[in-house]
PDB file of N, CA and C in Angstrom:
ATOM      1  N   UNK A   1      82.066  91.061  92.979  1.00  0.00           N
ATOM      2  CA  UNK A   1      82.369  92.144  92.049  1.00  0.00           C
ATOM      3  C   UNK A   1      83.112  91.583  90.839  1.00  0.00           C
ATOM      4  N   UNK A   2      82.610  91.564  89.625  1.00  0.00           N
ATOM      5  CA  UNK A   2      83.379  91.178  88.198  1.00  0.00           C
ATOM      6  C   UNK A   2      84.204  92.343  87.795  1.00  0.00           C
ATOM      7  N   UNK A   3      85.564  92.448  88.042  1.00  0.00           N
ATOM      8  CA  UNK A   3      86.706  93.241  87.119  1.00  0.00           C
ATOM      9  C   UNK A   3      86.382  93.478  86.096  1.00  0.00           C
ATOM     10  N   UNK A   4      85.845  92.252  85.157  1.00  0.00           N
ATOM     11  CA  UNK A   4      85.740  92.455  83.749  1.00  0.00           C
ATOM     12  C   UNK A   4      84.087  93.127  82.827  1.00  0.00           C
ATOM     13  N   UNK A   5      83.314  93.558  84.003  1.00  0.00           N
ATOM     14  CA  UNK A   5      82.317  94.142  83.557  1.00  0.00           C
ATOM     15  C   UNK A   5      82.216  95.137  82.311  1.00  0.00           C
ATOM     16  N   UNK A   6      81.856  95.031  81.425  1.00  0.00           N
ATOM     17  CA  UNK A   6      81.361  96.269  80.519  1.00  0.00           C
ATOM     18  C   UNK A   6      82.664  96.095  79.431  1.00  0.00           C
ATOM     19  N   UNK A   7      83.887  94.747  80.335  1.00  0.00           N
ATOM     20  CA  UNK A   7      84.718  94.581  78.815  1.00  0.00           C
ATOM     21  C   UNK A   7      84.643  93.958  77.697  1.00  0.00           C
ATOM     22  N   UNK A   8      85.076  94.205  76.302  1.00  0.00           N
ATOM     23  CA  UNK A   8      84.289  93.789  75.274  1.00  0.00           C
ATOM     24  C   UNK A   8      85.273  92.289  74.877  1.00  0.00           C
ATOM     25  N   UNK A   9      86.244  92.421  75.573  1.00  0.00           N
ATOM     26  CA  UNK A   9      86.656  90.768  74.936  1.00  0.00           C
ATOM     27  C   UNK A   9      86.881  89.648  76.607  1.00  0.00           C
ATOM     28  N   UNK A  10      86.615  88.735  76.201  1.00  0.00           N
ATOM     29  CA  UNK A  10      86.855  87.595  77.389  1.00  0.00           C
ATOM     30  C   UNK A  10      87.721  87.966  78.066  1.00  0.00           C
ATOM     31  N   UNK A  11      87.491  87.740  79.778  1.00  0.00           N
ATOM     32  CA  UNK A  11      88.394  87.482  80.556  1.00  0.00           C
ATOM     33  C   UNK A  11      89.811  86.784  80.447  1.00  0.00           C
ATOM     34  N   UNK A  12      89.749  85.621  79.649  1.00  0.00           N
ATOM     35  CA  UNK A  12      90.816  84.745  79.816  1.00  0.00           C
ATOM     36  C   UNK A  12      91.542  85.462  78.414  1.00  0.00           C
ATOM     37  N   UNK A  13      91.185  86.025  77.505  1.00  0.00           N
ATOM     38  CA  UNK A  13      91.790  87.220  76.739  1.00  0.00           C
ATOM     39  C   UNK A  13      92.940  88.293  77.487  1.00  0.00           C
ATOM     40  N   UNK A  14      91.991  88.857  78.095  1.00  0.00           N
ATOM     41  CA  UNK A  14      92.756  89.913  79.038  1.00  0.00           C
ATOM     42  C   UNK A  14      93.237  89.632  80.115  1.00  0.00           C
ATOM     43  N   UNK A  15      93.381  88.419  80.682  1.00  0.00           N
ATOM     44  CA  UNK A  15      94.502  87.528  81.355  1.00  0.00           C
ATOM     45  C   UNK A  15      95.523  87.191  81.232  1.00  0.00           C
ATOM     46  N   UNK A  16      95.641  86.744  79.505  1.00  0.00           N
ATOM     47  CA  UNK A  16      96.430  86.196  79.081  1.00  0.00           C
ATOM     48  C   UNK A  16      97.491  87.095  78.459  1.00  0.00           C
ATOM     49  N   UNK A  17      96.701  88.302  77.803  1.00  0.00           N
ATOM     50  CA  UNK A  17      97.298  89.335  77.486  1.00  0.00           C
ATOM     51  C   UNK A  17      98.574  90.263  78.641  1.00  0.00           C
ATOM     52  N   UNK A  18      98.066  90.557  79.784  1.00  0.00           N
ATOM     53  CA  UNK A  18      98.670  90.870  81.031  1.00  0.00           C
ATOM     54  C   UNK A  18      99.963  89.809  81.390  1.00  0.00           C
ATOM     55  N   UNK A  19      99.321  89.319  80.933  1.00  0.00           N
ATOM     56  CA  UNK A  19     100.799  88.092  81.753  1.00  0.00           C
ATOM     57  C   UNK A  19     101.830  87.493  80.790  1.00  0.00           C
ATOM     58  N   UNK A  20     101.322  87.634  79.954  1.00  0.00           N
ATOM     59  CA  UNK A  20     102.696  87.949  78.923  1.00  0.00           C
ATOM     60  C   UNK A  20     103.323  89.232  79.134  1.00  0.00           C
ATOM     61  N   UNK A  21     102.328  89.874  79.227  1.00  0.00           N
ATOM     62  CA  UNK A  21     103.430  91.674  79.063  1.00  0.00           C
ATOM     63  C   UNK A  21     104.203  91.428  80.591  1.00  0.00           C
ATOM     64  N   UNK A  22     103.777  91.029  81.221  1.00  0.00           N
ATOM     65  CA  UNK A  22     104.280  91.355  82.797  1.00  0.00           C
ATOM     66  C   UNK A  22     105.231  89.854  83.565  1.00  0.00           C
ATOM     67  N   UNK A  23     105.339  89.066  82.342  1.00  0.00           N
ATOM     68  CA  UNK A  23     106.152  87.779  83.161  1.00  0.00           C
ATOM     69  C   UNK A  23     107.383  87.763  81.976  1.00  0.00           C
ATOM     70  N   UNK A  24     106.852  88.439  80.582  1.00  0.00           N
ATOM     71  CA  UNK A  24     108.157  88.272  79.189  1.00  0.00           C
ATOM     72  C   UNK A  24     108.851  89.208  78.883  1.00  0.00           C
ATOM     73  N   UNK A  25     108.396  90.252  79.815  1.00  0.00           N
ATOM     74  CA  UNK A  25     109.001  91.536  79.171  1.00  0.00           C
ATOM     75  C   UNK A  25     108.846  91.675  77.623  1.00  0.00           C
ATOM     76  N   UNK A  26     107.458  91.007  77.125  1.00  0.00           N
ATOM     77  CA  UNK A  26     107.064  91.648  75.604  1.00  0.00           C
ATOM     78  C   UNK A  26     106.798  93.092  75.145  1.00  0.00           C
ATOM     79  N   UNK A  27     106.798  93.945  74.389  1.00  0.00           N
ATOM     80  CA  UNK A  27     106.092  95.086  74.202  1.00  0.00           C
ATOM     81  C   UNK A  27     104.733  95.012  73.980  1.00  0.00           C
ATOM     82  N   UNK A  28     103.836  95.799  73.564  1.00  0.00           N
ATOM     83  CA  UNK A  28     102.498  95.980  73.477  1.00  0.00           C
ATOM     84  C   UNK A  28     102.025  96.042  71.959  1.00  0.00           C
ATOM     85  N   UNK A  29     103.420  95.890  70.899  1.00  0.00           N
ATOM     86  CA  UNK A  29     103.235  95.222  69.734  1.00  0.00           C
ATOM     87  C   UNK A  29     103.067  93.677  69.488  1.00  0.00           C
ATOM     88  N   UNK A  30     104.439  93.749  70.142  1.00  0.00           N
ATOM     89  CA  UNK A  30     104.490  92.246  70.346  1.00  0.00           C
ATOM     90  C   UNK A  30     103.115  90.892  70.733  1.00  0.00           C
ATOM     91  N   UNK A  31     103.135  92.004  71.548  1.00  0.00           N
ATOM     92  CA  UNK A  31     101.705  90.725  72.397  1.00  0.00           C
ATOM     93  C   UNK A  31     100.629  91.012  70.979  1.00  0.00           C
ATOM     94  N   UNK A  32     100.098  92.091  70.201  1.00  0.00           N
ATOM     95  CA  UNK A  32      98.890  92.307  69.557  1.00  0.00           C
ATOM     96  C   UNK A  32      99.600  91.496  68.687  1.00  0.00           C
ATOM     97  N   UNK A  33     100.831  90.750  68.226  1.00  0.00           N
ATOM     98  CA  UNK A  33     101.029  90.225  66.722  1.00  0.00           C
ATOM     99  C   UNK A  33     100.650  88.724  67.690  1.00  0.00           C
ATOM    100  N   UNK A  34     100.811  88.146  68.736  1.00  0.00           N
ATOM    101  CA  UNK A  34     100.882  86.961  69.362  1.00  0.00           C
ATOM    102  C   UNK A  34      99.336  87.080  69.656  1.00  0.00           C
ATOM    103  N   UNK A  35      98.486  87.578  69.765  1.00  0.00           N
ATOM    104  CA  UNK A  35      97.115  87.599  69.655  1.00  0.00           C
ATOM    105  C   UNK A  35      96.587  87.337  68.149  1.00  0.00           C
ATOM    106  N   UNK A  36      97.022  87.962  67.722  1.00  0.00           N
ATOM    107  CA  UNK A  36      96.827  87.845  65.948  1.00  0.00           C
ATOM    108  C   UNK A  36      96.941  86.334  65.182  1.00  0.00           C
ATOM    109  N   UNK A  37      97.938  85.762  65.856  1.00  0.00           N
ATOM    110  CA  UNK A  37      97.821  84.360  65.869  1.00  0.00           C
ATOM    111  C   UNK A  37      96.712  83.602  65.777  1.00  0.00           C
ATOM    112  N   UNK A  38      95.954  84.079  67.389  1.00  0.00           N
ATOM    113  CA  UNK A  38      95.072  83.879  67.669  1.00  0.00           C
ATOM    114  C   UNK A  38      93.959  83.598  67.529  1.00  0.00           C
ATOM    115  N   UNK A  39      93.900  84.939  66.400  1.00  0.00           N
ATOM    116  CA  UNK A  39      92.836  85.329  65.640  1.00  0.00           C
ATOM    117  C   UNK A  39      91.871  86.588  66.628  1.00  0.00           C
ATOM    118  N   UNK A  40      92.690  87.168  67.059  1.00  0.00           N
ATOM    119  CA  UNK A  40      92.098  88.400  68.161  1.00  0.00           C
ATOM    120  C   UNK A  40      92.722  89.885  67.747  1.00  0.00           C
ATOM    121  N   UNK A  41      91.353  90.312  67.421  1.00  0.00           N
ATOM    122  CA  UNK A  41      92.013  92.087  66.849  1.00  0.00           C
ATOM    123  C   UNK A  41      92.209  93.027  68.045  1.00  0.00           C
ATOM    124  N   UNK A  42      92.874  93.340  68.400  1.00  0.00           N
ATOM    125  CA  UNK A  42      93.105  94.082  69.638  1.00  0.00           C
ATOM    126  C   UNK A  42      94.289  95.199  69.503  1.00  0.00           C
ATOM    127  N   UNK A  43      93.983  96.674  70.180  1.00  0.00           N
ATOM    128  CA  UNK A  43      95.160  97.108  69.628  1.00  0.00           C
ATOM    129  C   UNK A  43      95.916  97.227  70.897  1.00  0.00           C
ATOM    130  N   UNK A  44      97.430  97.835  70.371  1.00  0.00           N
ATOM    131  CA  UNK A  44      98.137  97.670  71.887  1.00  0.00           C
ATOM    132  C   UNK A  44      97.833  99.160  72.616  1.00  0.00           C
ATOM    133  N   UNK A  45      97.364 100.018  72.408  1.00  0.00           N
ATOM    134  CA  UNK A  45      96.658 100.872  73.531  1.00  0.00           C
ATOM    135  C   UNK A  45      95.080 100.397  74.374  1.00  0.00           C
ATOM    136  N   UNK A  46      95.105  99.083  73.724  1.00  0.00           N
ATOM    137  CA  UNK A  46      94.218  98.459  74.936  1.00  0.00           C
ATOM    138  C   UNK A  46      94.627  97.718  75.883  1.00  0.00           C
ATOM    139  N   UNK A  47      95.630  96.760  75.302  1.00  0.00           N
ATOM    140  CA  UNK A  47      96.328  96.113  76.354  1.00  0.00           C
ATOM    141  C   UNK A  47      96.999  97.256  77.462  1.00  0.00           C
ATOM    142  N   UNK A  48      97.833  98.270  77.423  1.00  0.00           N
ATOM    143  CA  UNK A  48      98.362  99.301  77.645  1.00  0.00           C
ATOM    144  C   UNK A  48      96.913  99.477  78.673  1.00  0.00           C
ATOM    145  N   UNK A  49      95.731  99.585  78.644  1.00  0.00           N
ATOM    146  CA  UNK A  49      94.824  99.807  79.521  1.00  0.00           C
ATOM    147  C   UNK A  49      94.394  98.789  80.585  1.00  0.00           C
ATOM    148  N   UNK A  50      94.225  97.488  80.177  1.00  0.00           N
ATOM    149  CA  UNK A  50      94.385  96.225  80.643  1.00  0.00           C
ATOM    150  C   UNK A  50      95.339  96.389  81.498  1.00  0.00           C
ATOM    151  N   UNK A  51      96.414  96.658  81.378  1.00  0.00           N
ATOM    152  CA  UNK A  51      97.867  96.492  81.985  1.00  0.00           C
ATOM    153  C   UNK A  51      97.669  97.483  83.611  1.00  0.00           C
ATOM    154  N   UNK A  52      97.035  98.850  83.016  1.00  0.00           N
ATOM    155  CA  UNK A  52      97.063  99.414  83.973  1.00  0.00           C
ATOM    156  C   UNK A  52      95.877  99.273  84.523  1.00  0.00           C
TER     157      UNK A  52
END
């Protein structure tokens, strides 16, 4: 069974995203400006979905 079926950005995206919010105690701004870095448009009511 793939978790990440039907999601529109990479796994190791939404891995990486989760585990910052959940090991740094970042907010869900925070992480979208540390993606942005990145070069990844994402908003934080997705991570916020990711998360849950």
């Amino acid at each position: 069974m793939n978790v990440f079926k039907w999601k529109h950005f990479e796994a190791h995206i939404i891995l990486m995203a989760v585990r910052w919010y959940l090991r740094y105690s970042l907010s869900y701004p925070d992480i979208v400006e540390l993606l942005k870095e990145r070069e990844v448009q994402v908003s934080h009511t997705t991570i916020m979905r990711w998360v849950h």
